[in-house]
N, C-alpha and C. Protein backbone atom coordinates (compact mmCIF):
# COMPACT_ATOMS: atom_id res chain seq x y z
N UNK A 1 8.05 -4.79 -0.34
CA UNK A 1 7.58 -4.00 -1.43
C UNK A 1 8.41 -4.34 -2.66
N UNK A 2 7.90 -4.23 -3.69
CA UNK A 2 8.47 -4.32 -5.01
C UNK A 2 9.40 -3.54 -5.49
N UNK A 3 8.44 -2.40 -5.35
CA UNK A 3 9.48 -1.17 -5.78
C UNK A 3 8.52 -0.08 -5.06
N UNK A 4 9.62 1.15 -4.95
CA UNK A 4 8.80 2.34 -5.01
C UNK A 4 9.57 3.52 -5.80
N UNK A 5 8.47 4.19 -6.57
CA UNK A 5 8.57 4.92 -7.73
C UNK A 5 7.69 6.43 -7.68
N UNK A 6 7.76 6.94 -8.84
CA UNK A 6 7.34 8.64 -8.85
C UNK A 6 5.90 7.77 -9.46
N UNK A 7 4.75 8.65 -9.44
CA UNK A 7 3.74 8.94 -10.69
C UNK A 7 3.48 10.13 -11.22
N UNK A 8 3.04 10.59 -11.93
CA UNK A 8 2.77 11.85 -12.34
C UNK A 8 1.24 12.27 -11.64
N UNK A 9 -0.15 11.95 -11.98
CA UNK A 9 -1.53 12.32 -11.75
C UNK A 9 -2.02 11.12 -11.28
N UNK A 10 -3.16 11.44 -11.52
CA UNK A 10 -4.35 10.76 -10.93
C UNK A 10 -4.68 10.17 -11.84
N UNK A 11 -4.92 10.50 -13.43
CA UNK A 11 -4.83 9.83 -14.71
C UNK A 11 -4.48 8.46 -14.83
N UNK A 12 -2.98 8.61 -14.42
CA UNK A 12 -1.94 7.71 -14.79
C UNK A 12 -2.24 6.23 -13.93
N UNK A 13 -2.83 6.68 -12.36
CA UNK A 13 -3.09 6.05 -11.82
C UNK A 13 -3.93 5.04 -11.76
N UNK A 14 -4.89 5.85 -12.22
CA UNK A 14 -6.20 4.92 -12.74
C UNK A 14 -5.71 4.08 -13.63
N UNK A 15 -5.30 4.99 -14.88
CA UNK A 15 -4.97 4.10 -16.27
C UNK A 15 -3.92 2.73 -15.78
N UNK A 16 -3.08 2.98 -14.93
CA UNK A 16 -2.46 1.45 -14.68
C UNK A 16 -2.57 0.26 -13.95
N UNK A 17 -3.72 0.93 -13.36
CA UNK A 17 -4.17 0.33 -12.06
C UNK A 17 -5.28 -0.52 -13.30
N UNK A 18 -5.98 -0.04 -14.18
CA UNK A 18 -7.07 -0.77 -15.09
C UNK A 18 -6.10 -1.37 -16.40
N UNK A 19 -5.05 -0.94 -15.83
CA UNK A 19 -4.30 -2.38 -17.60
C UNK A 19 -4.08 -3.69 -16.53
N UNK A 20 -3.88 -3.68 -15.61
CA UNK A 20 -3.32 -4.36 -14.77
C UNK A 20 -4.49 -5.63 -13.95
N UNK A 21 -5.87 -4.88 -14.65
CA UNK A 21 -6.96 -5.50 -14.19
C UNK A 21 -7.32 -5.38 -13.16
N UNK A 22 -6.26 -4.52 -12.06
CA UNK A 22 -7.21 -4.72 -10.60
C UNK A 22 -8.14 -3.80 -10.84
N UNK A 23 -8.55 -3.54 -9.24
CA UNK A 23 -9.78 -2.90 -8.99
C UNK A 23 -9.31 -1.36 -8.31
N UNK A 24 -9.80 -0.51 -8.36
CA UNK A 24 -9.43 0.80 -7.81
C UNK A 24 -10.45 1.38 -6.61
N UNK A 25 -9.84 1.93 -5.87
CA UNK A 25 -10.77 2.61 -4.72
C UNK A 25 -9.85 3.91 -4.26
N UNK A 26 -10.44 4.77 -3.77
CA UNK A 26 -10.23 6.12 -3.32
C UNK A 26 -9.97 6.02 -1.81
N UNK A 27 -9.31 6.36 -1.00
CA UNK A 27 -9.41 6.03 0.27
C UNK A 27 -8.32 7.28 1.07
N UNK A 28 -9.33 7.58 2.18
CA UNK A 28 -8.48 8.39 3.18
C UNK A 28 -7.90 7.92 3.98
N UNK A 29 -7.10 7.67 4.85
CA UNK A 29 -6.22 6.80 5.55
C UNK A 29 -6.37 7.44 6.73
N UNK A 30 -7.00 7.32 8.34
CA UNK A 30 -6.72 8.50 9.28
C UNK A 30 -5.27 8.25 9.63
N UNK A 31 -5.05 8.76 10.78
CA UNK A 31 -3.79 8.70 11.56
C UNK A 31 -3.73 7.25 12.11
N UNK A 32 -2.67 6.69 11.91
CA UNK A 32 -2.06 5.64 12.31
C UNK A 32 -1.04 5.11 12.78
N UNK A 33 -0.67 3.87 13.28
CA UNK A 33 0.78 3.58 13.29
C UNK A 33 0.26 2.10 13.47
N UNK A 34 0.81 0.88 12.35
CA UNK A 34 0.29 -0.22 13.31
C UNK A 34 1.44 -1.27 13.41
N UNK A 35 1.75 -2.30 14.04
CA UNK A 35 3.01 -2.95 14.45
C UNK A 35 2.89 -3.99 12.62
N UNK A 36 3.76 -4.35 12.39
CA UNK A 36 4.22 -5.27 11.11
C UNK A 36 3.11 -6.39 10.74
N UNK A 37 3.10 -5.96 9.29
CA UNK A 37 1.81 -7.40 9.31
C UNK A 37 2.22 -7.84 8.03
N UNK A 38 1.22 -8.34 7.03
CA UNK A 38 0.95 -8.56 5.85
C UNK A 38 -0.36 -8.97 5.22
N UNK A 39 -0.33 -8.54 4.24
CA UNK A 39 -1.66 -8.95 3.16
C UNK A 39 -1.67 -9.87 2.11
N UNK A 40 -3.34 -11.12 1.80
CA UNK A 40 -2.93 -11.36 0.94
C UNK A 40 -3.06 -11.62 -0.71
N UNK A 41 -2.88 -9.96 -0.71
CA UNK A 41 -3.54 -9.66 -2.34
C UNK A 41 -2.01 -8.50 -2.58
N UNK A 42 -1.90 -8.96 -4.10
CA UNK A 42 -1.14 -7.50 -4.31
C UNK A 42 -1.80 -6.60 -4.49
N UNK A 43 -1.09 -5.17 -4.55
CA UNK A 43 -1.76 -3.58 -4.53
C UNK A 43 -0.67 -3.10 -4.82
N UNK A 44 -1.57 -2.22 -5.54
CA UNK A 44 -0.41 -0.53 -5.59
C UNK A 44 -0.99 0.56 -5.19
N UNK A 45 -0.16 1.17 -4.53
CA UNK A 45 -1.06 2.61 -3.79
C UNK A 45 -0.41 3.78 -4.16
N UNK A 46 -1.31 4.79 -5.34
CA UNK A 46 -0.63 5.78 -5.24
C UNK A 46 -1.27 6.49 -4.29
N UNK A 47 0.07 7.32 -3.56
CA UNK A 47 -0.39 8.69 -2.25
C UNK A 47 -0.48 9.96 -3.31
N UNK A 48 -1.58 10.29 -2.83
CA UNK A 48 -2.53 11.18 -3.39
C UNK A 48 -2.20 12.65 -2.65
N UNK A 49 -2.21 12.77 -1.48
CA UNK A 49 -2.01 13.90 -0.39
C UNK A 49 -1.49 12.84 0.79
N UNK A 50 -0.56 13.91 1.77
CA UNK A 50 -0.39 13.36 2.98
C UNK A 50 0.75 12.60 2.86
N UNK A 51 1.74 12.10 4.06
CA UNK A 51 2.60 11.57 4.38
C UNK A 51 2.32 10.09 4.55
N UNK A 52 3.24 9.24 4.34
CA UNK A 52 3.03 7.75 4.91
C UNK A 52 4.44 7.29 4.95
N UNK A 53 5.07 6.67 6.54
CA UNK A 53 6.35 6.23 6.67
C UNK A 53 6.12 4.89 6.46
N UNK A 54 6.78 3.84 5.38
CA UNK A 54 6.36 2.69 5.45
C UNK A 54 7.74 1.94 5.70
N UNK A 55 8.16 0.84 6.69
CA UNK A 55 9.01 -0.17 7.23
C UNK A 55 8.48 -1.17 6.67
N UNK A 56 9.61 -1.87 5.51
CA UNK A 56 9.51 -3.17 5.58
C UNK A 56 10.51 -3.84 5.98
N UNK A 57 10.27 -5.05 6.75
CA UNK A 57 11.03 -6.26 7.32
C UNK A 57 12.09 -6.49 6.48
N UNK A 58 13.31 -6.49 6.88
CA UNK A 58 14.37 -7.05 6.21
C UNK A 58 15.23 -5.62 5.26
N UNK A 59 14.71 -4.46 5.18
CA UNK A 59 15.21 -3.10 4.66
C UNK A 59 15.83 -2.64 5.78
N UNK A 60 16.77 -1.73 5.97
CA UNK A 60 17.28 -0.97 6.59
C UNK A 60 16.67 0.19 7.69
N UNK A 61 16.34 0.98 6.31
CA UNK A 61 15.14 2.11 6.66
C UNK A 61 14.27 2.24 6.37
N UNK A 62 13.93 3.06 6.75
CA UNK A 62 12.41 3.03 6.22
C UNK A 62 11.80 4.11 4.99
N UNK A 63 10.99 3.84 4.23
CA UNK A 63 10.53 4.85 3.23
C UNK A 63 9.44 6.10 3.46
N UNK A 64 10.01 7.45 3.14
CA UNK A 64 8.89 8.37 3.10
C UNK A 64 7.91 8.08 1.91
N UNK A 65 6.85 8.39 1.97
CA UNK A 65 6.02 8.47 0.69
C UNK A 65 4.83 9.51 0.75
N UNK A 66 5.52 10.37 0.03
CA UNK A 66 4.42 11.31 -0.17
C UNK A 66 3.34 11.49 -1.90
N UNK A 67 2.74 12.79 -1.71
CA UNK A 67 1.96 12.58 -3.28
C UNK A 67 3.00 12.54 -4.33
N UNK A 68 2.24 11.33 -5.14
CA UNK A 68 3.67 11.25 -5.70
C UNK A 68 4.11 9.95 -6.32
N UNK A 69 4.01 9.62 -4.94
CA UNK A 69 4.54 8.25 -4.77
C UNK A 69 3.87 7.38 -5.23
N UNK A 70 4.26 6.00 -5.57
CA UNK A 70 3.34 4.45 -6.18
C UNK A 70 4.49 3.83 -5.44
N UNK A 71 3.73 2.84 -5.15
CA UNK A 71 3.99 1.22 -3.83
C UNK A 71 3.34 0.61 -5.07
N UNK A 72 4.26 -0.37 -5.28
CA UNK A 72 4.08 -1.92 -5.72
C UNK A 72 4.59 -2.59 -4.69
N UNK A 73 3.37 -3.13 -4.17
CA UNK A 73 3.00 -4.10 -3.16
C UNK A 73 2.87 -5.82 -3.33
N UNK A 74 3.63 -6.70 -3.36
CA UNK A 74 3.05 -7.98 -3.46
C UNK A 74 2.64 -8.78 -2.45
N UNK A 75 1.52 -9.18 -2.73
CA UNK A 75 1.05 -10.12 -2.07
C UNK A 75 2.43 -11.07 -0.79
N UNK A 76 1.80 -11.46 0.72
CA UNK A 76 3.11 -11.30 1.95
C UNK A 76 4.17 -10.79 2.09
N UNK A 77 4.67 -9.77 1.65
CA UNK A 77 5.51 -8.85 2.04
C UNK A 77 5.16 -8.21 3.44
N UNK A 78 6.04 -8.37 4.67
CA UNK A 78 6.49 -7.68 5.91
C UNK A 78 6.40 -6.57 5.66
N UNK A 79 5.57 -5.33 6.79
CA UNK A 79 5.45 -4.42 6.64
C UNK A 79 4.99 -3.16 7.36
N UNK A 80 5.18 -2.45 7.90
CA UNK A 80 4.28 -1.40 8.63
C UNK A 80 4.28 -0.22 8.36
N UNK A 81 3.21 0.36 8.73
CA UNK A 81 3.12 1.92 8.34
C UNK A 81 2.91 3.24 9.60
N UNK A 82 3.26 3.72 9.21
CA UNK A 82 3.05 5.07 10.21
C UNK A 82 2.66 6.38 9.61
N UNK A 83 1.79 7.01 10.01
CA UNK A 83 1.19 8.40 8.88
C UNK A 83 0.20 9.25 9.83
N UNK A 84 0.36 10.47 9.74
CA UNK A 84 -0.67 11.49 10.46
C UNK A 84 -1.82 11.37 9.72
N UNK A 85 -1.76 10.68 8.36
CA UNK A 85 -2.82 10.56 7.80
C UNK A 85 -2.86 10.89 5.90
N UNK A 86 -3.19 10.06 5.25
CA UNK A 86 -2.70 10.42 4.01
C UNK A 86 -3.98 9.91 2.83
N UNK A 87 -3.98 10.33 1.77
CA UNK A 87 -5.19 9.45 0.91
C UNK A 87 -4.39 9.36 -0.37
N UNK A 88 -5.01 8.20 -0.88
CA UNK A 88 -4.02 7.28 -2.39
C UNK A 88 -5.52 6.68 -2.84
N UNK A 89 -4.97 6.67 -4.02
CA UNK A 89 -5.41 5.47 -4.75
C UNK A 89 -4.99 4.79 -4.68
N UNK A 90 -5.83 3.33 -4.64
CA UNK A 90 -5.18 1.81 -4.31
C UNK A 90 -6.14 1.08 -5.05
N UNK A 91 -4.97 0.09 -6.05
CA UNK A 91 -5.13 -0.97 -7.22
C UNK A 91 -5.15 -2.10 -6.17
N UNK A 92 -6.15 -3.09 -6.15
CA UNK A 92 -6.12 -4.42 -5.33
C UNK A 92 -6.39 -5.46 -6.51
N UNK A 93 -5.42 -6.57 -6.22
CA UNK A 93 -5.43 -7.24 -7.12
C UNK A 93 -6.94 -8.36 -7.44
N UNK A 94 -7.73 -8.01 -6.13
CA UNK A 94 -9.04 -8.70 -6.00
C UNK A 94 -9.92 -7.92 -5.49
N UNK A 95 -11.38 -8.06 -6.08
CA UNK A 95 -12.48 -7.11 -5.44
C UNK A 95 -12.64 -6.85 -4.28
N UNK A 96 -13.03 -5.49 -4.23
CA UNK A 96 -12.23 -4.92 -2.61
C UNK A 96 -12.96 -5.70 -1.68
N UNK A 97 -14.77 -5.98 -2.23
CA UNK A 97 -15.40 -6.96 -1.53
C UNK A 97 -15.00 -8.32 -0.86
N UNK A 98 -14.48 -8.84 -1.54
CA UNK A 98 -13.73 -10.35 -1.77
C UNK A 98 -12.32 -10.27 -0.71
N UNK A 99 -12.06 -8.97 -0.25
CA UNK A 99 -10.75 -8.77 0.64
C UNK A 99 -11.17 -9.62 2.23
N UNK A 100 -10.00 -10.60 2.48
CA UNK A 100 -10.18 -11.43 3.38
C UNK A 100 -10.24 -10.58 4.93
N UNK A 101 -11.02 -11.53 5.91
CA UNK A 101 -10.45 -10.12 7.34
C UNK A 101 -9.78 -11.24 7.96
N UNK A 102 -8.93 -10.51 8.72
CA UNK A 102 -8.44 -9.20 8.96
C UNK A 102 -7.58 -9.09 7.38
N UNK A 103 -7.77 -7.71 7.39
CA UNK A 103 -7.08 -7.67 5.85
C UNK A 103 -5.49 -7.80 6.46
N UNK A 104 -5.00 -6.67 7.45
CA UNK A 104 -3.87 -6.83 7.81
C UNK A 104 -3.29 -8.35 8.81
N UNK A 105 -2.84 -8.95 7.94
CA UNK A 105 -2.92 -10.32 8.34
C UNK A 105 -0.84 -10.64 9.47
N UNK A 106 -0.89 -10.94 10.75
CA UNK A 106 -0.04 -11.27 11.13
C UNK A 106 1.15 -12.30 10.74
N UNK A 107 2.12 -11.90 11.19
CA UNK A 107 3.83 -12.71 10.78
C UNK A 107 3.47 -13.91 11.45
N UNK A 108 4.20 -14.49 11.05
CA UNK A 108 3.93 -15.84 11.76
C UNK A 108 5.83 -15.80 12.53
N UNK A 109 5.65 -16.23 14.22
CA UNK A 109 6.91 -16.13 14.98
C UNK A 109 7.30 -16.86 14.31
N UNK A 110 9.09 -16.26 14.19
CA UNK A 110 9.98 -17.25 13.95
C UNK A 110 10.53 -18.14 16.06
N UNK A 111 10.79 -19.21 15.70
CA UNK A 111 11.53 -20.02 16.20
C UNK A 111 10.61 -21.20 16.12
């Protein structure tokens, strides 16, 4: 992850998510947990409602993120999430159409 930071609204969200040129979508997240992957588009997700524990590779601990919160996400960054379930807005740096599958794309083993 890039960074993670406060936002204020839903406003703000939009508004930076559209200087930035991506694309925006609304999304509920159910309950999850999935083992480490990566994507390959940047995003930013603000959490809207709900919890999300996110682990990235090579950090210590791991991050809470609740409403509130903005993820600047870049494109292959190591990563996993865990959440009873949460909804954000999420800036994708490419039309959500155009998103490759599997979106959550696997590490490649080291050795």
């Amino acid at each position: 992850m890039n960074s993670i930071e406060a936002f204020e609204d839903e406003a703000q969200a939009y508004a930076e998510i559209e200087a930035l040129g991506f694309h925006a979508m609304t999304l509920d997240i159910p309950e999850e947990s999935n083992d480490f992957h990566w994507h390959d588009f940047d995003a930013l997700v603000y959490v809207t409602d709900g919890e999300l524990t996110l682990t990235v590779q090579g950090h210590e601990a791991p991050y809470t993120c609740r409403r509130g919160t903005r993820i600047s996400a870049a494109a292959g960054v190591v990563h996993r999430e865990e959440t009873k379930g949460y909804s954000a807005i999420i800036g994708f740096s490419v039309e959500p159409q155009e998103l490759t599958q599997p979106i959550n794309k696997q590490p490649v083993a080291a050795g």
